[in-house]
C-alpha atoms as a PDB file:
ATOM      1  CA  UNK A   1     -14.447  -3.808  -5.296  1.00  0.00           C
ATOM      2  CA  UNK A   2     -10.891  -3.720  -5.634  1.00  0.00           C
ATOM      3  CA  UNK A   3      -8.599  -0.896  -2.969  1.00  0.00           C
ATOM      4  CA  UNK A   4      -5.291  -0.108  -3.100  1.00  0.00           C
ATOM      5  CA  UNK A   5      -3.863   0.301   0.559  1.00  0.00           C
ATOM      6  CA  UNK A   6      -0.833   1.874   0.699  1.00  0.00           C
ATOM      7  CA  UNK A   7       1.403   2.473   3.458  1.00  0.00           C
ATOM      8  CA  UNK A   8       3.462   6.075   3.815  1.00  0.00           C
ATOM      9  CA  UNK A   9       6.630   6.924   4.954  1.00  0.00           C
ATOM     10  CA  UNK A  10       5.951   9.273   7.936  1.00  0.00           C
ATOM     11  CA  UNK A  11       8.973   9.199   9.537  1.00  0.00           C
ATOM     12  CA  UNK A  12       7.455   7.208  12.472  1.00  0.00           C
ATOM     13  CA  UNK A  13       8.200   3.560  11.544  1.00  0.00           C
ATOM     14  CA  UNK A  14      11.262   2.240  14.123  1.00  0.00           C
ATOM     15  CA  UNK A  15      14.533   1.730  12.723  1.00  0.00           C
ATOM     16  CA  UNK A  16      15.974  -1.745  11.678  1.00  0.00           C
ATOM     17  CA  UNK A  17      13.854  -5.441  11.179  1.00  0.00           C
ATOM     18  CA  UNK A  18      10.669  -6.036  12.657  1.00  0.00           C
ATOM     19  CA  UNK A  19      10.775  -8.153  15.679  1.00  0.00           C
ATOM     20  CA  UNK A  20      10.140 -11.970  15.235  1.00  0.00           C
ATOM     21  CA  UNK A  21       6.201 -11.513  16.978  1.00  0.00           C
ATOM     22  CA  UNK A  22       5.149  -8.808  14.336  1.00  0.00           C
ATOM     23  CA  UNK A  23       6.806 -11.150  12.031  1.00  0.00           C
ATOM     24  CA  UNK A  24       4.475 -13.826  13.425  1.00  0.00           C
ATOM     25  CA  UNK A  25       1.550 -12.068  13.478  1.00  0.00           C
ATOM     26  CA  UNK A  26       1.887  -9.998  10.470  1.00  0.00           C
ATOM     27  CA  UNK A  27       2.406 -13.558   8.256  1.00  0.00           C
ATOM     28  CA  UNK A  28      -0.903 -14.629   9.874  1.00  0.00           C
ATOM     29  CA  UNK A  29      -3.150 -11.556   8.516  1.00  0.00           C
ATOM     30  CA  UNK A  30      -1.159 -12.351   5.273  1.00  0.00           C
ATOM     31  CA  UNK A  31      -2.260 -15.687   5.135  1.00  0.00           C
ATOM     32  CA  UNK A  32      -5.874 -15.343   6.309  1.00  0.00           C
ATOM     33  CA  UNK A  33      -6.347 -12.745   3.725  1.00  0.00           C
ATOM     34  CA  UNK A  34      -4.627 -14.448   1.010  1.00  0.00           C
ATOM     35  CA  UNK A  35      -7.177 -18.030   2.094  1.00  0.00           C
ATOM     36  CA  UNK A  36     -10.608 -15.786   1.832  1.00  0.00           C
ATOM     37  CA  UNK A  37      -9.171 -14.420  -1.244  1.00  0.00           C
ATOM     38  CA  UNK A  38      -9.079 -10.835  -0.405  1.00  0.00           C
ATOM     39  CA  UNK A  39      -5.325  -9.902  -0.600  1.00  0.00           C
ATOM     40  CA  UNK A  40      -4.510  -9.971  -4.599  1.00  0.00           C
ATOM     41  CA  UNK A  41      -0.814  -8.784  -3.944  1.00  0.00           C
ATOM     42  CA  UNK A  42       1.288  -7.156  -1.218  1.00  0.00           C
ATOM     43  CA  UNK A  43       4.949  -5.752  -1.080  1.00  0.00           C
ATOM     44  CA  UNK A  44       7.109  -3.397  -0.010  1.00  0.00           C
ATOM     45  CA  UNK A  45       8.696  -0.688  -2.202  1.00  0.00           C
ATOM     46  CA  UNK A  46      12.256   0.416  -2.839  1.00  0.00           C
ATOM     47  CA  UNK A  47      13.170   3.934  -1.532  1.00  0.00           C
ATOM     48  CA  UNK A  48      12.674   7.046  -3.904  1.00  0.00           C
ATOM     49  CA  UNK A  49      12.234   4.953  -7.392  1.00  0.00           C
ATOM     50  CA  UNK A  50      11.664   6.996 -10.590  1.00  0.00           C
ATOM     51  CA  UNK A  51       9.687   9.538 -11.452  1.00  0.00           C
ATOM     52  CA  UNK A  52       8.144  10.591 -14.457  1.00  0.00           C
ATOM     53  CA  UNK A  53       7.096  13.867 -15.703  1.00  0.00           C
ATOM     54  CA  UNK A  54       5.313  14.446 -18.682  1.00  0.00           C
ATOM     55  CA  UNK A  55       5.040  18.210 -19.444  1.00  0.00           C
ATOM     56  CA  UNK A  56       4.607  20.109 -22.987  1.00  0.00           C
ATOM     57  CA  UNK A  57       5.195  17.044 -25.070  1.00  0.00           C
ATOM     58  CA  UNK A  58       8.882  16.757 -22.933  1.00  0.00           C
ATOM     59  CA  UNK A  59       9.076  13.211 -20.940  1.00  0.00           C
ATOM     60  CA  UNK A  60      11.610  13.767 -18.061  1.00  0.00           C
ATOM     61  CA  UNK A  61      13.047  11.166 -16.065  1.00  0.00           C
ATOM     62  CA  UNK A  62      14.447  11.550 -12.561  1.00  0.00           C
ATOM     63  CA  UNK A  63      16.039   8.850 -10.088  1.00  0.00           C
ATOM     64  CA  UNK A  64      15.097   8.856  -6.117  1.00  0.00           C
ATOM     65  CA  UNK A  65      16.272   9.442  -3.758  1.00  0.00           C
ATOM     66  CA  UNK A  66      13.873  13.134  -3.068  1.00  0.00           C
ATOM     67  CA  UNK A  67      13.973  15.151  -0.672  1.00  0.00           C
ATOM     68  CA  UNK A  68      10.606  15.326  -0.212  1.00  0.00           C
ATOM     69  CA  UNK A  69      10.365  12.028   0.276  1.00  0.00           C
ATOM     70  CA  UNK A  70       8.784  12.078   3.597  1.00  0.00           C
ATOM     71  CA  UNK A  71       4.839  10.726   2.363  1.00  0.00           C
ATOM     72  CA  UNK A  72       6.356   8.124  -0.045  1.00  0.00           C
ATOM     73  CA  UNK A  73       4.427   5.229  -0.663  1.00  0.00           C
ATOM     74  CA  UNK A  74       6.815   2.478   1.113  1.00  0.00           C
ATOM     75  CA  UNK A  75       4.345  -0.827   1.328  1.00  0.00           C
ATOM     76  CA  UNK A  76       1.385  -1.713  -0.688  1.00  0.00           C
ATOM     77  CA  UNK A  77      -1.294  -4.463  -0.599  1.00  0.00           C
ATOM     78  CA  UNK A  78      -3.831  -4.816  -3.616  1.00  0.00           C
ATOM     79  CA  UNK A  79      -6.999  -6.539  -1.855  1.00  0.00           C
ATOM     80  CA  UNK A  80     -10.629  -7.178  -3.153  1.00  0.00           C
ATOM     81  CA  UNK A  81     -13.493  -6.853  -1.116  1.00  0.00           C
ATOM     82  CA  UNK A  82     -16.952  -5.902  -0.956  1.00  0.00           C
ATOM     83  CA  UNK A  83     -17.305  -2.317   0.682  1.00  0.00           C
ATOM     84  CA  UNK A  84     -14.951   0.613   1.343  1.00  0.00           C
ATOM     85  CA  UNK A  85     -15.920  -0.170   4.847  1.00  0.00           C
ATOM     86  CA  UNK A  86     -14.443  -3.655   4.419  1.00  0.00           C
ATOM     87  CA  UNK A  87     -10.850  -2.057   3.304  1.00  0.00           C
ATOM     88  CA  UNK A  88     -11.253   0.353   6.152  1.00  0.00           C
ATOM     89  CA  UNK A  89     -11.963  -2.391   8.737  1.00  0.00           C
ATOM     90  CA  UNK A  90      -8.429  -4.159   7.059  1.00  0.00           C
ATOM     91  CA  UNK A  91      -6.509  -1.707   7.464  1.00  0.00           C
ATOM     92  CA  UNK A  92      -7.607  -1.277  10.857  1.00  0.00           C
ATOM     93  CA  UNK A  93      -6.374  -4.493  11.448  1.00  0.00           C
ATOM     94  CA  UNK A  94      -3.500  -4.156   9.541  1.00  0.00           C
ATOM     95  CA  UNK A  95      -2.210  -0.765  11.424  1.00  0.00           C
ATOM     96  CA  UNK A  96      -3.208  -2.527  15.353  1.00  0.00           C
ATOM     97  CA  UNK A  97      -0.601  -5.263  14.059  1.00  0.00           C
ATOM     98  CA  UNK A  98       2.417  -2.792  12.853  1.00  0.00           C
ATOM     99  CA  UNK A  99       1.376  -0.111  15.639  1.00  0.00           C
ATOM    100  CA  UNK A 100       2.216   3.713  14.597  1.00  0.00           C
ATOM    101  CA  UNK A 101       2.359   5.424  10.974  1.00  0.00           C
ATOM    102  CA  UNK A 102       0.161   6.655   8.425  1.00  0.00           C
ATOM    103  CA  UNK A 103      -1.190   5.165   5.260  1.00  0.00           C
ATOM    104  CA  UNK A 104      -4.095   5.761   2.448  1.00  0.00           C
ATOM    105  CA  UNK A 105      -7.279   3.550   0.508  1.00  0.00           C
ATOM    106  CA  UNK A 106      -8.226   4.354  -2.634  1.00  0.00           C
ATOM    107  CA  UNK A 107     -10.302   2.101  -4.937  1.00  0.00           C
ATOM    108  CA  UNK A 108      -8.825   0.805  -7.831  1.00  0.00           C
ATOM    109  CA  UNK A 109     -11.072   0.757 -10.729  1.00  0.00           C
ATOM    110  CA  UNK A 110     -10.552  -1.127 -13.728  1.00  0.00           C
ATOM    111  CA  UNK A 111     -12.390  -1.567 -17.399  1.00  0.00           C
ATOM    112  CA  UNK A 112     -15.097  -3.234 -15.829  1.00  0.00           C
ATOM    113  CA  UNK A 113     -15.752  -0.369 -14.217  1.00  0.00           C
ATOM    114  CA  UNK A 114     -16.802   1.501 -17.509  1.00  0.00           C
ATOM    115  CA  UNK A 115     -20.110   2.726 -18.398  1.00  0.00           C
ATOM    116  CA  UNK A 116     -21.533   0.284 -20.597  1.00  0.00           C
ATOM    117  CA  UNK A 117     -19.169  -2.937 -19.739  1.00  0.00           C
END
């Protein structure tokens, strides 16, 4: 089962680089993910990006930054495991590493994942 953990922009995360030990151990729970082959991709995300809106046959385009910014979807990591409860236990690990913020899991479901494939 593939989950999409995202992390959100609460407001809450300090200002400025991380310091060099949640560098240290954050590269760690990287690399022990990516070696049991659950992390498929991880990154951050540029500030306010582009959003589409598709309304009445009209395609609008607008550039970030918004004002209502503050639950943006800053960080990502694409992993594959076998249970929700797997992602949850993760991200659990993920959030006693970075300390305080906010963040959401939702399965990612692909063509496999249609009746009769």
């Amino acid at each position: 089962m593939r989950f999409l953990m995202m992390t959100t922009d609460d407001g809450s995360a300090p200002a400025g680089p991380p310091d060099e030990k949640l560098q240290t151990e954050m590269g760690r729970f990287i690399e022990e993910m990516s070696r049991s082959g659950a992390l498929l991709a991880t990154g951050g995300l540029e500030p306010g990006g582009t959003r589409i809106k598709s309304s009445g046959g009209k395609v609008t385009v607008l550039d970030g930054p918004f004002a209502e910014a503050k639950e943006t979807v800053v960080g990502f990591a694409l992993i594959e495991v076998g249970t929700r409860e797997e992602a949850i236990e993760l991200s659990k690990r993920f959030w006693a590493i970075i300390g305080d913020g906010e963040g959401v899991i939702q399965q990612v479901f692909g063509p496999e994942d249609l009746p009769g494939q």
